[in-house]
N, C-alpha and C. Protein backbone atom coordinates (compact mmCIF):
# COMPACT_ATOMS: atom_id res chain seq x y z
N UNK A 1 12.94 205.79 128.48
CA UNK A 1 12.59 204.95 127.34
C UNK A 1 13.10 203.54 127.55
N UNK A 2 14.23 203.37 128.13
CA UNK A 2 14.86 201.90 128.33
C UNK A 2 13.92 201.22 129.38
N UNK A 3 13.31 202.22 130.48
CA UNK A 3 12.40 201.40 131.05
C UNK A 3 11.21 200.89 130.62
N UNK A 4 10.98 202.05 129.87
CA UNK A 4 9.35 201.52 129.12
C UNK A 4 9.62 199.98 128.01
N UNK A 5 10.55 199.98 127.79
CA UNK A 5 11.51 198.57 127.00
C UNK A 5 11.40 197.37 127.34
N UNK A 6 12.37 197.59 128.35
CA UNK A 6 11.99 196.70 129.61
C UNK A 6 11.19 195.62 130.60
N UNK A 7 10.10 197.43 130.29
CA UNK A 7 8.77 196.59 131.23
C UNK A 7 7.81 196.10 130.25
N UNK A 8 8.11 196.05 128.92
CA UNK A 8 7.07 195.40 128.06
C UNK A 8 7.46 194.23 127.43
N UNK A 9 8.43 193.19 128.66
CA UNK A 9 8.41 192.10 128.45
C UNK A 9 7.90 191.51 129.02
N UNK A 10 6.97 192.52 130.20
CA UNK A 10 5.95 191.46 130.91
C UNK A 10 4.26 192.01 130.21
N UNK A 11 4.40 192.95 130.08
CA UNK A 11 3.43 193.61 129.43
C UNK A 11 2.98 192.21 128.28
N UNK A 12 4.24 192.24 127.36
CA UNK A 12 3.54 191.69 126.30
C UNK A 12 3.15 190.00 126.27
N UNK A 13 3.22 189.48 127.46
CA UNK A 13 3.02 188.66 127.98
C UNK A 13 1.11 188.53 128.41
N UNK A 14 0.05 189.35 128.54
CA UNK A 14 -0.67 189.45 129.14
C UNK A 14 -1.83 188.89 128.39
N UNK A 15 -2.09 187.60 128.01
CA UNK A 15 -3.04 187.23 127.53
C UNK A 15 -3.21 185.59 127.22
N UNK A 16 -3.84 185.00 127.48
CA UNK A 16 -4.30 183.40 127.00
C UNK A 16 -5.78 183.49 126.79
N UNK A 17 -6.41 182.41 126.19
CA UNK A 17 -7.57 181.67 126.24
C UNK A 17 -8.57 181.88 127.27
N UNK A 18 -7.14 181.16 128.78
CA UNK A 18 -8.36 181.35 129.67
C UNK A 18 -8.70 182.19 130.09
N UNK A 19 -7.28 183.43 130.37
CA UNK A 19 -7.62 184.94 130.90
C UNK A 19 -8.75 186.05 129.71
N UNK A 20 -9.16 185.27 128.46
CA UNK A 20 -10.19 186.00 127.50
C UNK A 20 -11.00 185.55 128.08
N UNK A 21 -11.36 184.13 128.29
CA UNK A 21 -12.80 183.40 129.23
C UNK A 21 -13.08 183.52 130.49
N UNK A 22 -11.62 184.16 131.33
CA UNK A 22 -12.36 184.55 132.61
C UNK A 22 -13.47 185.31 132.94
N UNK A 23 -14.35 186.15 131.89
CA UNK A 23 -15.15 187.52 131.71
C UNK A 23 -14.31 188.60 131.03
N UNK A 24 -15.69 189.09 131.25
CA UNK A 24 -14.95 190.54 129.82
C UNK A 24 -14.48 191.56 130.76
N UNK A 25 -14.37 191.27 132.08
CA UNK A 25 -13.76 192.57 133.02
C UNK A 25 -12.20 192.83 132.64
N UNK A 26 -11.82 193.83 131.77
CA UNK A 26 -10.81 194.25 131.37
C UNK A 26 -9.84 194.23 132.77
N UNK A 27 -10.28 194.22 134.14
CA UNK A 27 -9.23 194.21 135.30
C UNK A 27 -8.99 192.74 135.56
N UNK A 28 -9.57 191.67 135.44
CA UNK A 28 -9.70 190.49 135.36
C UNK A 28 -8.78 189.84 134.51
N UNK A 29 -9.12 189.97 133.15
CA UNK A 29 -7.98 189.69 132.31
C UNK A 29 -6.55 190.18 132.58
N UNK A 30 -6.30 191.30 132.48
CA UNK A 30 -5.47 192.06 132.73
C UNK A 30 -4.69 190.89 134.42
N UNK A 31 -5.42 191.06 135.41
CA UNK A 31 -4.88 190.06 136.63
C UNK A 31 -4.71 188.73 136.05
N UNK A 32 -5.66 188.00 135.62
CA UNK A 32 -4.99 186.70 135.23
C UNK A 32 -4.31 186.43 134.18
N UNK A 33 -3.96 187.45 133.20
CA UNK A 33 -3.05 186.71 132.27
C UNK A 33 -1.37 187.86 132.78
N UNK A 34 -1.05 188.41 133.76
CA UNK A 34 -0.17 188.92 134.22
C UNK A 34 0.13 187.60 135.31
N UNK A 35 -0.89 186.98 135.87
CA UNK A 35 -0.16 185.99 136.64
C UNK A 35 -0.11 184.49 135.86
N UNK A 36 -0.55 184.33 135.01
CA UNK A 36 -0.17 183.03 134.21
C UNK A 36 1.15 183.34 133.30
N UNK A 37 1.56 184.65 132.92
CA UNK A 37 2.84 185.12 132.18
C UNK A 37 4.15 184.68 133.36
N UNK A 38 4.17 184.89 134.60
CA UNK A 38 4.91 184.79 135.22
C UNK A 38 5.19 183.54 135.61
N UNK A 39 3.81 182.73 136.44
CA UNK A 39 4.14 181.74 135.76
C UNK A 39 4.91 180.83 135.03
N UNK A 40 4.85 181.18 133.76
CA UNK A 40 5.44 180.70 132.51
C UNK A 40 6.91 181.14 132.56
N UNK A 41 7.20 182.17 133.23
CA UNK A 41 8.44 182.36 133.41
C UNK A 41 9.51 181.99 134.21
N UNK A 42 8.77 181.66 135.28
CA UNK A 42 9.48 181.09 136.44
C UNK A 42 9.41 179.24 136.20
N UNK A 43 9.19 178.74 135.29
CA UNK A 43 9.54 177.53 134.63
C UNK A 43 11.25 177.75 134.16
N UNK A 44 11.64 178.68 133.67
CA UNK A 44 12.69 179.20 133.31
C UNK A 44 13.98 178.52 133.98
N UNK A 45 14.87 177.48 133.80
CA UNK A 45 15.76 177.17 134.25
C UNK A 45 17.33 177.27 134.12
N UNK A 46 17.74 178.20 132.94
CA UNK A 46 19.07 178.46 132.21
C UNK A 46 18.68 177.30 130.99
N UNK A 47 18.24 175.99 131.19
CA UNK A 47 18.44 175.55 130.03
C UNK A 47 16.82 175.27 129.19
N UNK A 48 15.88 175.91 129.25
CA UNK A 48 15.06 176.10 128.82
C UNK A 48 14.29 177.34 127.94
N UNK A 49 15.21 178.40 128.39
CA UNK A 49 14.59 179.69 128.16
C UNK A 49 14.28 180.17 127.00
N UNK A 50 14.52 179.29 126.02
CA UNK A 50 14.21 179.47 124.25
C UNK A 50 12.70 178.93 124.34
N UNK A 51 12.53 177.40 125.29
CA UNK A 51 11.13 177.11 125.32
C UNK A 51 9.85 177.78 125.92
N UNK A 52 10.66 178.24 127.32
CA UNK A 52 9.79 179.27 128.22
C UNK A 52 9.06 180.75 127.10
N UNK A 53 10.18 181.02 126.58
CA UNK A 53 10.00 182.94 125.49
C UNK A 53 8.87 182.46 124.83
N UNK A 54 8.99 181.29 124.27
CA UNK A 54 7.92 180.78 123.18
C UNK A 54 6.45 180.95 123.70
N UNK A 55 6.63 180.19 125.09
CA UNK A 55 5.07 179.92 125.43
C UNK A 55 4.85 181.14 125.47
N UNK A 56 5.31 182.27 126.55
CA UNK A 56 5.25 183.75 126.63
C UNK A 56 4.51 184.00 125.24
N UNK A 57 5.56 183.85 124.18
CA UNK A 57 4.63 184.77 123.14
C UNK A 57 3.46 184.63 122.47
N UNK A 58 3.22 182.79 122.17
CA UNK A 58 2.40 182.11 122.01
C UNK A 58 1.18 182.63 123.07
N UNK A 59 1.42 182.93 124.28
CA UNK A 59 0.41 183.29 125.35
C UNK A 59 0.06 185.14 124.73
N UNK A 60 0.83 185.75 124.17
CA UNK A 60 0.92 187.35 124.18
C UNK A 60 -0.28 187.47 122.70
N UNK A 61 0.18 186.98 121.85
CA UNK A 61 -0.44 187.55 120.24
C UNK A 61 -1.97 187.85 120.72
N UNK A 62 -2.83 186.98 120.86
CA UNK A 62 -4.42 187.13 121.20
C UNK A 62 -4.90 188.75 121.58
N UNK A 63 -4.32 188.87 122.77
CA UNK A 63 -4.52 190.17 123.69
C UNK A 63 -4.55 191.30 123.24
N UNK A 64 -3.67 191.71 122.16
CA UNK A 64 -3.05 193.35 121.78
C UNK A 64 -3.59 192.94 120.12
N UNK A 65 -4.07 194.05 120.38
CA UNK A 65 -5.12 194.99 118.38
C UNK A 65 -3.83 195.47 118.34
N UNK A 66 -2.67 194.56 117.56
CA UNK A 66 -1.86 195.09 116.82
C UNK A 66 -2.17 196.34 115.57
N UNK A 67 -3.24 195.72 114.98
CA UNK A 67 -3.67 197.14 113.94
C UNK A 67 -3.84 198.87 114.84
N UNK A 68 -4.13 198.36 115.09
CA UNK A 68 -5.04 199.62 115.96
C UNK A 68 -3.38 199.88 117.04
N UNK A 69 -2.82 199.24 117.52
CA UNK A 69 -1.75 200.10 118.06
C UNK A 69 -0.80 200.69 116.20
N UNK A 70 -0.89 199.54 115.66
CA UNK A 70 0.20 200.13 114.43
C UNK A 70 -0.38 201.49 114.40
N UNK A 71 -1.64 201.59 113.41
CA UNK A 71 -1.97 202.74 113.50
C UNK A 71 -1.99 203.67 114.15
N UNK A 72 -2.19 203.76 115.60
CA UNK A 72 -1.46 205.05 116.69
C UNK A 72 -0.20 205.11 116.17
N UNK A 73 0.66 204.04 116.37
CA UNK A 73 2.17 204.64 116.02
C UNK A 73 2.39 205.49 114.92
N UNK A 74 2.02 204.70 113.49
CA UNK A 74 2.72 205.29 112.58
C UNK A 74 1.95 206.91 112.28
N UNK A 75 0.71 207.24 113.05
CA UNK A 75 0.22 208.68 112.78
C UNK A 75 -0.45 208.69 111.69
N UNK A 76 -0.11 209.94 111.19
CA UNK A 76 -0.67 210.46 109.68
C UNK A 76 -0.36 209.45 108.87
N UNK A 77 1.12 208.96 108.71
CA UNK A 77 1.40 207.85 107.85
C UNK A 77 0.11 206.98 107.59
N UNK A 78 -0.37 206.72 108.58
CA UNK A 78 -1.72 205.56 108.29
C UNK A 78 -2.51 206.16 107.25
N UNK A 79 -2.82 207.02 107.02
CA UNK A 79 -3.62 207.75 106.39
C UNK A 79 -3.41 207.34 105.03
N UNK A 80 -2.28 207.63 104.92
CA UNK A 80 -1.50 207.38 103.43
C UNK A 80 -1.69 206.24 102.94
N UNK A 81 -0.92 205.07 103.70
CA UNK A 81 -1.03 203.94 103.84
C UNK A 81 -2.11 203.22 102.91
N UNK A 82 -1.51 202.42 101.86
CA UNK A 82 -2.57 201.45 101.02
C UNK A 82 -2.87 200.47 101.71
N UNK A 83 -3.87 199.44 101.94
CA UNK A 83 -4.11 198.40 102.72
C UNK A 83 -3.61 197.05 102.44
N UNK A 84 -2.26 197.10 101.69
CA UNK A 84 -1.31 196.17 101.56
C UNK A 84 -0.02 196.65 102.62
N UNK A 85 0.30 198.28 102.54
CA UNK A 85 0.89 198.73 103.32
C UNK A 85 0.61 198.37 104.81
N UNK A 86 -0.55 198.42 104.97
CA UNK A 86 -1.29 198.88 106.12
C UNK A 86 -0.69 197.14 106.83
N UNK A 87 -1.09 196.34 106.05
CA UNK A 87 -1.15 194.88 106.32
C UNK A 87 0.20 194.84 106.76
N UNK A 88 1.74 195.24 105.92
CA UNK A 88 2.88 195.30 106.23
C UNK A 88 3.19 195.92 107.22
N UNK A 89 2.70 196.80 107.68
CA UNK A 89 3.66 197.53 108.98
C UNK A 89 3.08 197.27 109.75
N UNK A 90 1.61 196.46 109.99
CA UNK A 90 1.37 195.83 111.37
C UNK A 90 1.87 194.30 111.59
N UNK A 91 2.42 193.52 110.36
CA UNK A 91 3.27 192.41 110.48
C UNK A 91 4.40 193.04 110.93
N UNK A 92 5.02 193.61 110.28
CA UNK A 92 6.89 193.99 110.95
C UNK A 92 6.81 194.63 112.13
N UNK A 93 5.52 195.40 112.57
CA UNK A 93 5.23 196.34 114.12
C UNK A 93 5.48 194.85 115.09
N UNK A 94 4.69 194.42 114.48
CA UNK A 94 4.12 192.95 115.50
C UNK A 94 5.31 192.18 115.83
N UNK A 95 5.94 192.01 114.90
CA UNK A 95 6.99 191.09 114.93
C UNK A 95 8.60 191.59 115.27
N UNK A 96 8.19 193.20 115.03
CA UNK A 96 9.37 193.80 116.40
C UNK A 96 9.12 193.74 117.71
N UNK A 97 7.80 194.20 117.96
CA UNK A 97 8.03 193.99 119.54
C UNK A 97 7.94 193.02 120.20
N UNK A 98 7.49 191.66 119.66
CA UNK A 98 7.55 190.55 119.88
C UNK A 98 9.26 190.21 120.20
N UNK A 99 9.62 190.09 118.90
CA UNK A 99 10.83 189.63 119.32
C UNK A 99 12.27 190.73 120.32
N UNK A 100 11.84 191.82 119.69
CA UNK A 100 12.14 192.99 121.20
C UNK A 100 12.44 193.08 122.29
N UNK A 101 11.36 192.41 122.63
CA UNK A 101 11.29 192.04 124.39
C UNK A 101 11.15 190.78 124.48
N UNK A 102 10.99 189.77 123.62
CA UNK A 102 10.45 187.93 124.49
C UNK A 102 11.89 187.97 124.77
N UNK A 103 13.25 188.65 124.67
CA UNK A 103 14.66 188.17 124.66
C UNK A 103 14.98 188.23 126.29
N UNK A 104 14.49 189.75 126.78
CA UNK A 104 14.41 189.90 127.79
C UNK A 104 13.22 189.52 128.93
N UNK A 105 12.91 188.83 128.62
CA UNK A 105 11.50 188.51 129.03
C UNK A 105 11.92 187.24 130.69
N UNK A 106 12.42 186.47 130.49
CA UNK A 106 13.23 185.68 131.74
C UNK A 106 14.22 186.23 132.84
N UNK A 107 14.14 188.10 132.78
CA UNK A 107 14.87 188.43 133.54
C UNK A 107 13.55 188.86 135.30
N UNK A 108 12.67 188.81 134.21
CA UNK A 108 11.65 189.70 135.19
C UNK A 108 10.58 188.51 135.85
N UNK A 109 10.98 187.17 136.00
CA UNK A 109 10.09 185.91 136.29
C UNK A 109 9.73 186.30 137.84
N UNK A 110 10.82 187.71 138.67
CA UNK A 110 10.31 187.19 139.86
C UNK A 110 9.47 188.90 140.06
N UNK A 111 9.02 189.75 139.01
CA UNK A 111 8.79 190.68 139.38
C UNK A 111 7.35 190.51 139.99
N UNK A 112 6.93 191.17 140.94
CA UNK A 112 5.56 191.61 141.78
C UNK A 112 4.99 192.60 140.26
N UNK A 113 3.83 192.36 140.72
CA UNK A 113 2.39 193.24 139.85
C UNK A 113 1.19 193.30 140.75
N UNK A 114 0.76 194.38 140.79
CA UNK A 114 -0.23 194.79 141.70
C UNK A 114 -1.31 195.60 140.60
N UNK A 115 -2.54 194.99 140.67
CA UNK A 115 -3.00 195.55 139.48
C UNK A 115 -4.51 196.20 140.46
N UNK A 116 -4.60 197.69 139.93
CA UNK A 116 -5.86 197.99 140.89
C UNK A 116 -7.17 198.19 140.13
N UNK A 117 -7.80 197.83 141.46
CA UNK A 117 -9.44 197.29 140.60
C UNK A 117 -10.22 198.49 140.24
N UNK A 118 -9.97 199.53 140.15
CA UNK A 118 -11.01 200.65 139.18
C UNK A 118 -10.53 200.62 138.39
N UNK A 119 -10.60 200.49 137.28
CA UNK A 119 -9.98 200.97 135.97
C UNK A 119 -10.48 202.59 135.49
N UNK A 120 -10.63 203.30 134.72
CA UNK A 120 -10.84 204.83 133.98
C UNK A 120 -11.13 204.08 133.17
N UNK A 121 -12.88 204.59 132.96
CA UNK A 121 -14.02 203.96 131.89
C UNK A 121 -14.00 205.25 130.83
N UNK A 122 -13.87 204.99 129.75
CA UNK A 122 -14.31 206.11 128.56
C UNK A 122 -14.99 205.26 127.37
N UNK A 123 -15.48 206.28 126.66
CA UNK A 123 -16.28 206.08 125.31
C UNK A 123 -17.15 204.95 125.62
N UNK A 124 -18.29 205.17 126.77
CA UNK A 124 -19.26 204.77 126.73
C UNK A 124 -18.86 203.33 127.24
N UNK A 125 -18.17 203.08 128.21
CA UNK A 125 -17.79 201.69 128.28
C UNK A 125 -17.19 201.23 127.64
N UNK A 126 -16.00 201.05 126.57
CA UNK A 126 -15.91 200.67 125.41
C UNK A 126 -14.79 201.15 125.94
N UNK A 127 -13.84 201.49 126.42
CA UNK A 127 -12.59 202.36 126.24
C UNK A 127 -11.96 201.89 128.07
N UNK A 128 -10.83 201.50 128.68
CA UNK A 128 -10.63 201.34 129.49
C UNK A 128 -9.02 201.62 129.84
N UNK A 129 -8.58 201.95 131.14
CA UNK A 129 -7.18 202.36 131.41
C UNK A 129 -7.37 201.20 132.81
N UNK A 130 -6.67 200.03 133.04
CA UNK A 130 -6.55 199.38 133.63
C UNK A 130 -5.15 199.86 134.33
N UNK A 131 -4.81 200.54 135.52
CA UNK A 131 -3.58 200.85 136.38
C UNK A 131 -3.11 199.61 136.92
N UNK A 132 -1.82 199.48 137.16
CA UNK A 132 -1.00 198.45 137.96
C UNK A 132 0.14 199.10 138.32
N UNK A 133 0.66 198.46 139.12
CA UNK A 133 2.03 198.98 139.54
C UNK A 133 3.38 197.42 139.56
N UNK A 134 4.38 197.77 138.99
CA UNK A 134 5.19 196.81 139.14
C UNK A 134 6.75 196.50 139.39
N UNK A 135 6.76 195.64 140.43
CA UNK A 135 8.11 195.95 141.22
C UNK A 135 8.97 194.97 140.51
N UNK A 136 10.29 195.34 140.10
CA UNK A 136 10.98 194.65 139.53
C UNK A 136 12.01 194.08 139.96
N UNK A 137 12.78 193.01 140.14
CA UNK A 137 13.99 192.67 140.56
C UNK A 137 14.97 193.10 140.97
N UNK A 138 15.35 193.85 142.45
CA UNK A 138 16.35 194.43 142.09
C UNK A 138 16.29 195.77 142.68
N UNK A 139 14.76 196.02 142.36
CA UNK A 139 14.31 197.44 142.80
C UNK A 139 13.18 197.46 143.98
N UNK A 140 13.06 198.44 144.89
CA UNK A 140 12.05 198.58 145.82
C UNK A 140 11.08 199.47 145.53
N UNK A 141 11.35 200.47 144.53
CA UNK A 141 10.28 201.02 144.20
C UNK A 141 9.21 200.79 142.60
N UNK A 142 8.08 200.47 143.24
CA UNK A 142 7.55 200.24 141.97
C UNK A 142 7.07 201.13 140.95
N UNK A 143 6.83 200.64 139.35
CA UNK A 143 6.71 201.60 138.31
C UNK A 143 5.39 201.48 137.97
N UNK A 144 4.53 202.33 137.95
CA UNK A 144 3.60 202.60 137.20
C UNK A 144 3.08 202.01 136.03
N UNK A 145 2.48 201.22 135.76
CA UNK A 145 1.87 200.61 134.01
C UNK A 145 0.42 200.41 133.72
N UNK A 146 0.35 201.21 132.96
CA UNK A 146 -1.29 201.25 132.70
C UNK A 146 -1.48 200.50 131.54
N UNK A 147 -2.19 200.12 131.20
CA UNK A 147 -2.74 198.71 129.99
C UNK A 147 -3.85 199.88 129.26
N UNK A 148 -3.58 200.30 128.02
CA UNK A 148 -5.06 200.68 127.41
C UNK A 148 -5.66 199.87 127.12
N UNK A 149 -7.17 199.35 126.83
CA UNK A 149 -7.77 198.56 126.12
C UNK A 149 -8.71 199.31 125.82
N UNK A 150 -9.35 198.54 124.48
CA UNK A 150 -10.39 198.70 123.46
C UNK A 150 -11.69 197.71 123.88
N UNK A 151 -12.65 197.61 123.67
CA UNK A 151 -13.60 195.94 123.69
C UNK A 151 -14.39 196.39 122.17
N UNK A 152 -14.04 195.70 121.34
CA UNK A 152 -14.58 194.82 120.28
C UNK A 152 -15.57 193.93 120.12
N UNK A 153 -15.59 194.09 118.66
CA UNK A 153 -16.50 192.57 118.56
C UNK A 153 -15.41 191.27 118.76
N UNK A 154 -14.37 191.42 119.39
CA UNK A 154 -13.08 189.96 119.90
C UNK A 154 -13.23 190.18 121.48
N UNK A 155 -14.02 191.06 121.90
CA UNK A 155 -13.40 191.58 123.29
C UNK A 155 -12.71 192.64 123.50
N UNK A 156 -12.17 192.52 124.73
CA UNK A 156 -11.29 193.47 125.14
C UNK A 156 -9.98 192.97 124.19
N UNK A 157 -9.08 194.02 124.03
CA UNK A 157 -7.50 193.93 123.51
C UNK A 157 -7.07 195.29 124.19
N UNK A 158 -5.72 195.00 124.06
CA UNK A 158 -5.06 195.85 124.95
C UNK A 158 -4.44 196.76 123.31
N UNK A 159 -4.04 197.99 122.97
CA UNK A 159 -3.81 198.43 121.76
C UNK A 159 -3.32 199.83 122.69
N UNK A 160 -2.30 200.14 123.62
CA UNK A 160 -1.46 200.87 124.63
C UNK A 160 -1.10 200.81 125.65
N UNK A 161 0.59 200.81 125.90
CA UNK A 161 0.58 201.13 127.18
C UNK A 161 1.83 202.39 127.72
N UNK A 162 1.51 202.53 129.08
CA UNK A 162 2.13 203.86 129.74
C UNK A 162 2.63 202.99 130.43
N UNK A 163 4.41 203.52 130.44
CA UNK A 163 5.10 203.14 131.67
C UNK A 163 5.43 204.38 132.20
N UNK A 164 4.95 204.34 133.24
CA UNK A 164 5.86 205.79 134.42
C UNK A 164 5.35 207.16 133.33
N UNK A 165 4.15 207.14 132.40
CA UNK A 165 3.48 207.89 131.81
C UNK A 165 4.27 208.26 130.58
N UNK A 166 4.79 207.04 130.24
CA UNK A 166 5.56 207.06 128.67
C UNK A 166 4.72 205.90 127.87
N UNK A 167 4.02 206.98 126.73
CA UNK A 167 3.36 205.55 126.45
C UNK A 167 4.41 204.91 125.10
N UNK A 168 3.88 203.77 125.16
CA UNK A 168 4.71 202.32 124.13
C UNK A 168 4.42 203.30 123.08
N UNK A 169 3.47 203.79 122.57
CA UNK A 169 2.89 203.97 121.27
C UNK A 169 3.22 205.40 120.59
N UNK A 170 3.42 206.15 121.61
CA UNK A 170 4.04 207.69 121.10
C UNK A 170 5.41 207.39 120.88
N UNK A 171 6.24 206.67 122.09
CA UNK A 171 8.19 206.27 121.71
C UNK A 171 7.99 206.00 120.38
N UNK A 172 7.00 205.43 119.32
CA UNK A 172 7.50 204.30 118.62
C UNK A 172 7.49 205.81 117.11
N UNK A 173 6.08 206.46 117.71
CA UNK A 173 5.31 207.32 116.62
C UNK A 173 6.52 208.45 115.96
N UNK A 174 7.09 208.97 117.23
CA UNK A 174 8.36 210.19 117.05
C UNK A 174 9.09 209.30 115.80
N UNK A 175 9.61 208.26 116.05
CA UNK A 175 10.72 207.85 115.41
C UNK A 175 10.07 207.63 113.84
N UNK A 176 8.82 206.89 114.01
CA UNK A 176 8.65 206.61 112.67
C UNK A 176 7.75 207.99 111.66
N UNK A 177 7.20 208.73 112.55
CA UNK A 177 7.06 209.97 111.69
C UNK A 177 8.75 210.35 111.10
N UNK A 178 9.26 210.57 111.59
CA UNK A 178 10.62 211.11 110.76
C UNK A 178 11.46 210.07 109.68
N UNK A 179 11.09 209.01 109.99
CA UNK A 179 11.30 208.11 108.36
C UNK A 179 10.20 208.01 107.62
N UNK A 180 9.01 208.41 107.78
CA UNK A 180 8.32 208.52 106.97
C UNK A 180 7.87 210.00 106.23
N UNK A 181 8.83 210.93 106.55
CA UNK A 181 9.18 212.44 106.63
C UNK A 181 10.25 212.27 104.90
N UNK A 182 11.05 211.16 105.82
CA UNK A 182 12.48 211.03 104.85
C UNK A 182 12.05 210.27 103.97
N UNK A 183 11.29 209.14 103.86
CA UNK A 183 11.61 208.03 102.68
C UNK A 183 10.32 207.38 102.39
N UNK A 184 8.69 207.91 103.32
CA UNK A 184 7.78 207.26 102.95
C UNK A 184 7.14 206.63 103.75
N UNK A 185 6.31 206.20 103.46
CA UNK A 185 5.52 204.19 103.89
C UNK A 185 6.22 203.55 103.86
N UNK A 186 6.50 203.61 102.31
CA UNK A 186 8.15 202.58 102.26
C UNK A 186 8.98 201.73 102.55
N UNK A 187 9.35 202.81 102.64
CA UNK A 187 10.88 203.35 103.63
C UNK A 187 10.61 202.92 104.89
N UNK A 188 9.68 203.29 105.89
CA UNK A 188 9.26 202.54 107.34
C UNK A 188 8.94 201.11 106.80
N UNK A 189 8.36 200.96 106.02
CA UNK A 189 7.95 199.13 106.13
C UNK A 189 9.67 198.35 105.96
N UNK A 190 10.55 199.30 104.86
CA UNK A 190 12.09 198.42 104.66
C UNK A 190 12.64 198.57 106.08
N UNK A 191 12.82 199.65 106.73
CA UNK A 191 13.70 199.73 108.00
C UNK A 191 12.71 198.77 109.05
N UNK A 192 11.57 198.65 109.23
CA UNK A 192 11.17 197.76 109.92
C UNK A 192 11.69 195.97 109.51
N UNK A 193 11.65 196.01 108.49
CA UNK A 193 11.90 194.95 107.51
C UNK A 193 13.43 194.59 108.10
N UNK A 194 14.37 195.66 107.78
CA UNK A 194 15.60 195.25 108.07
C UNK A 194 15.69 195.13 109.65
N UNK A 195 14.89 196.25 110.66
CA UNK A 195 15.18 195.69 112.06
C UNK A 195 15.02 194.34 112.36
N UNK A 196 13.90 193.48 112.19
CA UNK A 196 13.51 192.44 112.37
C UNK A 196 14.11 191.52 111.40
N UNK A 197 15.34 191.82 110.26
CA UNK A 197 15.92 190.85 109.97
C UNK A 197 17.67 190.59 110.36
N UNK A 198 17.75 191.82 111.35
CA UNK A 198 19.20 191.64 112.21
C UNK A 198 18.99 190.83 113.65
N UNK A 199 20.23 190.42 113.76
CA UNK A 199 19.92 189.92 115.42
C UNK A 199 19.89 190.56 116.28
N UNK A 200 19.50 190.20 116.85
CA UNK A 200 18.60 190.75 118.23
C UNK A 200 20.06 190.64 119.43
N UNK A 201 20.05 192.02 119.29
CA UNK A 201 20.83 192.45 120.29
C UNK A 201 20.86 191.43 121.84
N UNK A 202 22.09 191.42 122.23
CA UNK A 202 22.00 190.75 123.85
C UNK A 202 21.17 191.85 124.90
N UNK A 203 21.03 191.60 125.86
CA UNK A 203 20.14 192.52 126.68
C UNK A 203 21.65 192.56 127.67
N UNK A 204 21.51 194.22 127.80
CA UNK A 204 22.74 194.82 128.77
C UNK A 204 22.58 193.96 130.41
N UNK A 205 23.35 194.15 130.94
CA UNK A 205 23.37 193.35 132.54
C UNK A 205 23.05 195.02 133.34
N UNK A 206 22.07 194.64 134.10
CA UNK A 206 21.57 195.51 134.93
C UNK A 206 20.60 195.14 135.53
N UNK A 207 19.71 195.86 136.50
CA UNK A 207 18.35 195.38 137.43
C UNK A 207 17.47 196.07 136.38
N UNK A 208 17.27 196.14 135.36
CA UNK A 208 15.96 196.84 134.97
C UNK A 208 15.71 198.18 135.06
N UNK A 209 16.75 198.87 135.47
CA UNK A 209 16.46 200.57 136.10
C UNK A 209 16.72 201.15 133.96
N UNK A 210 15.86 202.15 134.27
CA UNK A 210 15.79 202.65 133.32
C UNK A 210 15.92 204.21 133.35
């Protein structure tokens, strides 16, 4: 789980303008906005890195159907969910993993990504598993990361991913089915509420091994 953490500070990095206008080839995007994220990172000098996180995230929002991942996460909860609710826990979803990972996000400026060109086509074209593999700082062997995407009437968005076959969206689902077991919709929208209104932990010293 700490790796799947980890690696979705480059993950959530994967999207601009131009990588939406390169074409709608979900492997395309996926390649150019993984190499304009890095990029952006390797600007990174010790005394910049509050400005560097920014562009990162500023570059990230576009890409990922936050709704559509909220909803995988929270499960059945969605169901329940009034569409004021609904509106709330994909703001506080959004705005945890955002700030989550942009913290750690300048550790991984020199990681390799190798992204391979078949993707796994489902639901009629409409449904895509874009594979990559990515070597991280530190380490020689690379990890596994698959990008789900959707294509919309916005395009492609990315709304899952698998690290080393852990996906982002089930870690998140376990935890919040059982506060929403205990205390509700609620209850998940306050504890989201309060995560995202504590500080943000330092990131431990290590290579990324998870």
């Amino acid at each position: 789980m700490k790796k799947l953490f980890t690696l979705f500070c480059l993950i959530v990095g994967l999207s601009s303008a131009q990588a939406i206008a390169a074409g709608d080839s979900p492997v395309e995007i996926v390649k150019d906005g993984s190499r304009q994220v890095l990029d952006i990172l390797k600007q990174d000098n010790g005394k910049n890195t509050r400005q560097v996180r920014q562009q990162a995230e500023a570059a990230a929002v576009p890409l990922f159907d936050f709704p559509r991942m909220t909803a995988l996460a929270v499960g059945l909860g969605w169901r329940q969910a009034t569409p004021e609710q609904r509106s709330q826990l994909t703001q506080q979803f959004q705005t945890l993993l955002v700030r989550t990972y942009s913290t750690t996000m300048t550790r991984f400026k020199t990681a390799q990504v190798d992204v391979k060109p078949n993707p796994v086509v489902a639901a009629n074209g409409r449904d895509a598993t874009v594979k990559s593999s990515v070597t991280l700082p530190g380490n020689t062997n690379p990890v596994s990361v698959d990008y789900v995407m959707y294509k919309g009437d916005k395009g492609w968005k990315i709304y899952n991913v698998s690290v080393e076959g852990a996906s982002l969206v089930t870690v998140y689902r376990n935890s919040f089915n059982e506060e929403i077991q205990k205390t509700g919709v609620d209850g998940l929208i306050k504890l989201l509420q309060d995560k995202n209104a504590a500080p943000v932990a330092a990131a431990p010293a290590g290579k990324g091994k998870g």
